[in-house]
Protein backbone atom coordinates (compact mmCIF):
# COMPACT_ATOMS: atom_id res chain seq x y z
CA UNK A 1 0.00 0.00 0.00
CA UNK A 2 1.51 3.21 -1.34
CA UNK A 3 0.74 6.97 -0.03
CA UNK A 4 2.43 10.01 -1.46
CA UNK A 5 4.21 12.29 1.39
CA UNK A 6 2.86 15.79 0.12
CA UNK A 7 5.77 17.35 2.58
CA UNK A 8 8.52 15.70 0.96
CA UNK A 9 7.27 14.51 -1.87
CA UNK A 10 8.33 11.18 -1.29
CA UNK A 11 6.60 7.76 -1.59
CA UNK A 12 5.79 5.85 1.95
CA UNK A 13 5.18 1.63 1.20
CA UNK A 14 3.17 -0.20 4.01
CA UNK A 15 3.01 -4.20 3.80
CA UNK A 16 -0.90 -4.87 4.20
CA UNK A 17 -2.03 -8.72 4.12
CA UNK A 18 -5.27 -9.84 3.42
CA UNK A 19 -7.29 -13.53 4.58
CA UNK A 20 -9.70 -14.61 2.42
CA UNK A 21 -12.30 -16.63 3.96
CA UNK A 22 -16.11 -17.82 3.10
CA UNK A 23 -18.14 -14.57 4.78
CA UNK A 24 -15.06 -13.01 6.49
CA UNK A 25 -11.96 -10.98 5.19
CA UNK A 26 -9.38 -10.26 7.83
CA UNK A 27 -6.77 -7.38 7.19
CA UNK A 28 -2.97 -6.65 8.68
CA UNK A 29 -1.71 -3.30 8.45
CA UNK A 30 1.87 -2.61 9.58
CA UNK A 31 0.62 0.98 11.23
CA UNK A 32 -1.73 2.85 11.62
CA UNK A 33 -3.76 5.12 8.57
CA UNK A 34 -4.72 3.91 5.45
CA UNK A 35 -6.13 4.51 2.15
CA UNK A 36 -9.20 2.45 2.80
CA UNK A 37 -11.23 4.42 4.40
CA UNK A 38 -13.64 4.55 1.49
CA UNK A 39 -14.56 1.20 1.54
CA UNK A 40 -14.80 1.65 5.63
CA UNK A 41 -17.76 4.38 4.80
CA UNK A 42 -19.17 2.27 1.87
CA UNK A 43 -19.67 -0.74 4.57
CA UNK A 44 -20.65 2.29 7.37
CA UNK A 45 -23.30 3.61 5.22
CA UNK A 46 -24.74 0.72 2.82
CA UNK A 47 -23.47 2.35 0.17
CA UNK A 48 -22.67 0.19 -3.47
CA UNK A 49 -22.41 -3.56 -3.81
CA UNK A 50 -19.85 -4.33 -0.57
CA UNK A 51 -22.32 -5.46 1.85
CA UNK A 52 -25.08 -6.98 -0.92
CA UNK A 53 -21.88 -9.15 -2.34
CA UNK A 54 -19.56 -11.97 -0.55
CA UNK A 55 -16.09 -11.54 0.91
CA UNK A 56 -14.44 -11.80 -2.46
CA UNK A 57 -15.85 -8.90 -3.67
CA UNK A 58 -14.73 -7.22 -0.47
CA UNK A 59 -11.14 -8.14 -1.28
CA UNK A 60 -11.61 -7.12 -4.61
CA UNK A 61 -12.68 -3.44 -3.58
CA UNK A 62 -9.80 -3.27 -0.89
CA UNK A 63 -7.34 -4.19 -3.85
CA UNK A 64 -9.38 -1.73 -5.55
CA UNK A 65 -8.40 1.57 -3.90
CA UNK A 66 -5.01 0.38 -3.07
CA UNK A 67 -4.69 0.66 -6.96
CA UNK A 68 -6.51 3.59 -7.38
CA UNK A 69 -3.79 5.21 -5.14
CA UNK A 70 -1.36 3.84 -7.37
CA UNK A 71 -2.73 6.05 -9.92
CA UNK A 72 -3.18 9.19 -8.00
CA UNK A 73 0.80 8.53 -7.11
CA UNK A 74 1.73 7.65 -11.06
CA UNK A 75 -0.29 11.40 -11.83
CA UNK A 76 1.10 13.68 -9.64
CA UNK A 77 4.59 12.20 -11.00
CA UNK A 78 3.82 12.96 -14.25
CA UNK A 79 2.40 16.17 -13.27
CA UNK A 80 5.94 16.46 -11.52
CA UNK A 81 7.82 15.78 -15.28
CA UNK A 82 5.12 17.70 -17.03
CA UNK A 83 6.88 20.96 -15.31
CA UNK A 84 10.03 19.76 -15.05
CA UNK A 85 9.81 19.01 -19.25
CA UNK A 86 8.62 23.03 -19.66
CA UNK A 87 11.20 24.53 -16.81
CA UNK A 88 14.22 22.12 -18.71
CA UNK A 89 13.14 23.64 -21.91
CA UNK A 90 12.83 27.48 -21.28
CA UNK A 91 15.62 27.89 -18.67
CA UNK A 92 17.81 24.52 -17.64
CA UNK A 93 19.28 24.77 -14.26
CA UNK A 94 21.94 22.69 -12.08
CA UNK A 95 19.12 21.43 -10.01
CA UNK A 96 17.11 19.99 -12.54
CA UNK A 97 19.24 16.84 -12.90
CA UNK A 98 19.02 16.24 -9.49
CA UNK A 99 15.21 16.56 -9.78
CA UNK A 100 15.39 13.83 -12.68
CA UNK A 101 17.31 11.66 -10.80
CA UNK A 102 14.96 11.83 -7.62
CA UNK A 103 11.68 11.48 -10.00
CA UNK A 104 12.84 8.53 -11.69
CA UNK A 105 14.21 6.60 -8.31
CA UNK A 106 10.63 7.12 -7.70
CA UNK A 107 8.85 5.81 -10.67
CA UNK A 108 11.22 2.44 -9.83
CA UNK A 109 10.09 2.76 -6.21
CA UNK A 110 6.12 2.63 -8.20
CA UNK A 111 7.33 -0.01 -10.50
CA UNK A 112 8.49 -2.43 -8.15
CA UNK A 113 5.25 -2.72 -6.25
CA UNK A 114 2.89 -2.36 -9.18
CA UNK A 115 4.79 -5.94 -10.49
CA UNK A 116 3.82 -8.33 -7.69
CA UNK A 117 0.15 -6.29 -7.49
CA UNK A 118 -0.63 -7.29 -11.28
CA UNK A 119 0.59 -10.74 -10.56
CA UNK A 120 -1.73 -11.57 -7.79
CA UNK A 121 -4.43 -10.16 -9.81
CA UNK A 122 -3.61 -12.48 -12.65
CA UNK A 123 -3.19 -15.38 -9.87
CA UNK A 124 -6.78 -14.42 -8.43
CA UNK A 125 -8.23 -14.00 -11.88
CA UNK A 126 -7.40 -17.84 -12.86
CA UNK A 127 -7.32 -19.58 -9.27
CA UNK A 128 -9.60 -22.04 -9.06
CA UNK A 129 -11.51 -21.90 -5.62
CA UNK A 130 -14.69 -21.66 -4.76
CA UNK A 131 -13.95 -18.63 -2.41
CA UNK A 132 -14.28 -16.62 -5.64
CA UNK A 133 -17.19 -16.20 -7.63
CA UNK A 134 -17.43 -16.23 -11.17
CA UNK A 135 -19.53 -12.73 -10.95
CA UNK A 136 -16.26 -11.15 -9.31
CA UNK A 137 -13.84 -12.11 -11.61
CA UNK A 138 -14.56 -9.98 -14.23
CA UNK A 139 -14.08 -6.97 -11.60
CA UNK A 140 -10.25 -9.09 -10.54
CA UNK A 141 -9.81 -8.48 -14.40
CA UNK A 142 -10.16 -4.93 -14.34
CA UNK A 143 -8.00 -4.93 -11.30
CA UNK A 144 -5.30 -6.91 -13.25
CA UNK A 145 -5.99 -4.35 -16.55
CA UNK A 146 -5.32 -1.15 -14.10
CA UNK A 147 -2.38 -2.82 -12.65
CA UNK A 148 -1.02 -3.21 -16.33
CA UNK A 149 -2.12 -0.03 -17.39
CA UNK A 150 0.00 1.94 -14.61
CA UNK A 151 2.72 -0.20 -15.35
CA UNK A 152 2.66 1.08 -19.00
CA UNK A 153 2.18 4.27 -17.62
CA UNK A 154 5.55 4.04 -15.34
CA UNK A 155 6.93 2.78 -18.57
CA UNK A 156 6.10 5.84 -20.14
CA UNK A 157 7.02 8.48 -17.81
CA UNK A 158 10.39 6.69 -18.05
CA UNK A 159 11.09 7.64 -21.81
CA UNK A 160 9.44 11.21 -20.65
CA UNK A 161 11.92 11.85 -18.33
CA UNK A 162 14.93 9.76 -20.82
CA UNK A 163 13.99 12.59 -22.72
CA UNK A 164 14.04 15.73 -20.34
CA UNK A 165 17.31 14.53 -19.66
CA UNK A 166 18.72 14.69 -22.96
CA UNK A 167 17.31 18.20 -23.57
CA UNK A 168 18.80 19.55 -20.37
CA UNK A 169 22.60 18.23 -21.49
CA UNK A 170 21.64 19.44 -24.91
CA UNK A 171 20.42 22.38 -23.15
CA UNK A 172 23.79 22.75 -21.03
CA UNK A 173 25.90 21.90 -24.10
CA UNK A 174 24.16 24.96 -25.80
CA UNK A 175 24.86 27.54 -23.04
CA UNK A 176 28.18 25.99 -22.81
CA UNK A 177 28.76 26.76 -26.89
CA UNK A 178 27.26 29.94 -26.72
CA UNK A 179 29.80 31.43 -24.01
CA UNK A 180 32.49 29.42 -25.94
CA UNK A 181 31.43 31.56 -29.23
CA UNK A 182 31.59 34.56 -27.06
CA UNK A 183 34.62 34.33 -25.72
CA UNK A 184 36.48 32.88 -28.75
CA UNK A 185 34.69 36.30 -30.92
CA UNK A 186 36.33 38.69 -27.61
CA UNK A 187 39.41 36.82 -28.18
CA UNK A 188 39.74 37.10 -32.04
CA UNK A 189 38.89 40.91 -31.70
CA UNK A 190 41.33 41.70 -29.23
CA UNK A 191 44.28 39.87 -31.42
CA UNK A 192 45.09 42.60 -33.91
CA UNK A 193 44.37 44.74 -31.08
CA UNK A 194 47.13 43.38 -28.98
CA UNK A 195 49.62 43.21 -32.29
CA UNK A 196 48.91 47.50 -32.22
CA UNK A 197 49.75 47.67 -28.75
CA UNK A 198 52.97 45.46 -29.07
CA UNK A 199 54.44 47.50 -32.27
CA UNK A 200 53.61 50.97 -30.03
CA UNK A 201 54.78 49.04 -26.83
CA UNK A 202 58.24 48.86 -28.52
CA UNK A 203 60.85 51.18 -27.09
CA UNK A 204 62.79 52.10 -30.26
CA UNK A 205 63.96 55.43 -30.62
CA UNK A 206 63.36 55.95 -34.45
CA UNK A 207 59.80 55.68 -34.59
CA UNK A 208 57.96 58.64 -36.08
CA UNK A 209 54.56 58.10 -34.60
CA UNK A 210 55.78 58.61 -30.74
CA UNK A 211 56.72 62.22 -30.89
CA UNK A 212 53.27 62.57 -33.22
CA UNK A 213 50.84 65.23 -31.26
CA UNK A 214 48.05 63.59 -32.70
CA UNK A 215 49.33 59.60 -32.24
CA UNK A 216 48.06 58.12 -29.13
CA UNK A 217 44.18 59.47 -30.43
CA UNK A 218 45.45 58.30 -33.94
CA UNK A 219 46.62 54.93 -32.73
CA UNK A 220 42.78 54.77 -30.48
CA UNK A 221 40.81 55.86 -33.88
CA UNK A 222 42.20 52.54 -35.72
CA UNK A 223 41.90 50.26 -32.74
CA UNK A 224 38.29 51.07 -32.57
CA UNK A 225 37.83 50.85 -36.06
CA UNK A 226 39.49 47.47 -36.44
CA UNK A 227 37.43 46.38 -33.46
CA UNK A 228 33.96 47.96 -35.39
CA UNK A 229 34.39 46.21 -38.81
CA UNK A 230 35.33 43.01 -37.06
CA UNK A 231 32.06 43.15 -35.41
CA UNK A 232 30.26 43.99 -38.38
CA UNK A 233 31.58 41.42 -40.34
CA UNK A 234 31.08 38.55 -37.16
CA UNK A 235 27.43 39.92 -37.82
CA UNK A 236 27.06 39.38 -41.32
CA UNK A 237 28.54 35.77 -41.36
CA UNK A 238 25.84 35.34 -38.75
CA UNK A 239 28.03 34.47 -35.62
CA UNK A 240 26.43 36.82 -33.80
């Protein structure tokens, strides 16, 4: 028996055991609380077929909203990837791999008690004893199709999150080339700025331009005009 821990998010798993007898079903529960209280108000209040049917139907119903928790867990996780998916895509952060990490530990955590509950549907579906009715065996089948069906749906949310991972590397990998391009363009601009600088850094004493009034605004001019057509022409092949 699953229950979703709204706090931490997390998944809590409780062992439950049920005895099938003729006119009696006797339940253990490991501690106390339990997703059952709408069959306890069904039997309370008259309400549906549990008290106008046997004992397997009672089991049946038990199994019943066990299950249907399974799905209320298996939606809020895909609600979970749903957001994650749209966050991953507009803006990727560091956090977000953690986040698919901690969503897929617990679709396995789902997975690996979904398993044995669609096998002991199947095994009550085709047991032959007379403590089942053939009138409650077509409900055990929809048990054993919901079971399956959450187990495709696990299976699913799986490749959905496969997926969000790729697009956040492939997301990473694109920042990561973007502030490569940047940096490499800064670089390649300040190169034959650097090669100006050097020649004028020179301390020669025959060089014309250094007793120039007009050389160190001169020398400024064509820096910022080498700087200007480089940009220009980055922009026109598009690497900006």
């Amino acid at each position: 028996m699953l229950g979703l821990d709204e706090e931490t998010g997390g998944i809590e798993q409780e062992q439950i055991c049920f005895v099938l007898r003729k006119g009696l079903v006797i339940s253990f529960q490991e501690t106390p609380g339990d997703v059952l209280d709408p069959i306890r108000e069904r039997l309370r209040k008259d309400l549906g077929r549990v008290r106008r049917c046997g004992s397997d139907y009672l089991l049946y119903a038990l199994l019943d909203v066990i299950v249907d928790e399974y799905f209320v867990i298996v939606e809020q996780l895909g609600k979970r990837i749903e957001e994650l998916e749209r966050k991953v895509v507009v803006r990727p952060g560091n956090e977000d791999l953690l986040t698919i990490q901690e969503l897929r530990g617990l679709l396995i955590t789902v997975n690996r008690y979904v398993t044995p509950m669609r096998e002991l549907a199947g095994r009550l579906n085709t047991i032959q004893s007379e403590l089942i009715e053939k009138s409650t065996r077509r409900y055990i089948n929809d048990l054993q199709d919901h079971t399956v069906y959450i187990a495709e749906t696990i299976g699913t949310f799986r490749e959905m999150l496969l997926s969000v991972e790729n697009t956040y590397h492939a997301g990473q990998n694109l920042r990561m080339t973007q502030v490569m391009k940047l940096l490499t363009i800064i670089s390649t601009i300040f190169i034959p700025l650097t090669f100006v600088v050097g020649i004028y850094g020179m301390n020669f004493d025959h060089m014309p331009e250094l007793r120039w009034r007009y050389g160190y605004f001169a020398v400024l001019g064509i820096m910022g005009a080498i700087a200007l057509v480089m940009l220009a022409w980055f922009r026109r092949k598009r690497w900006l």
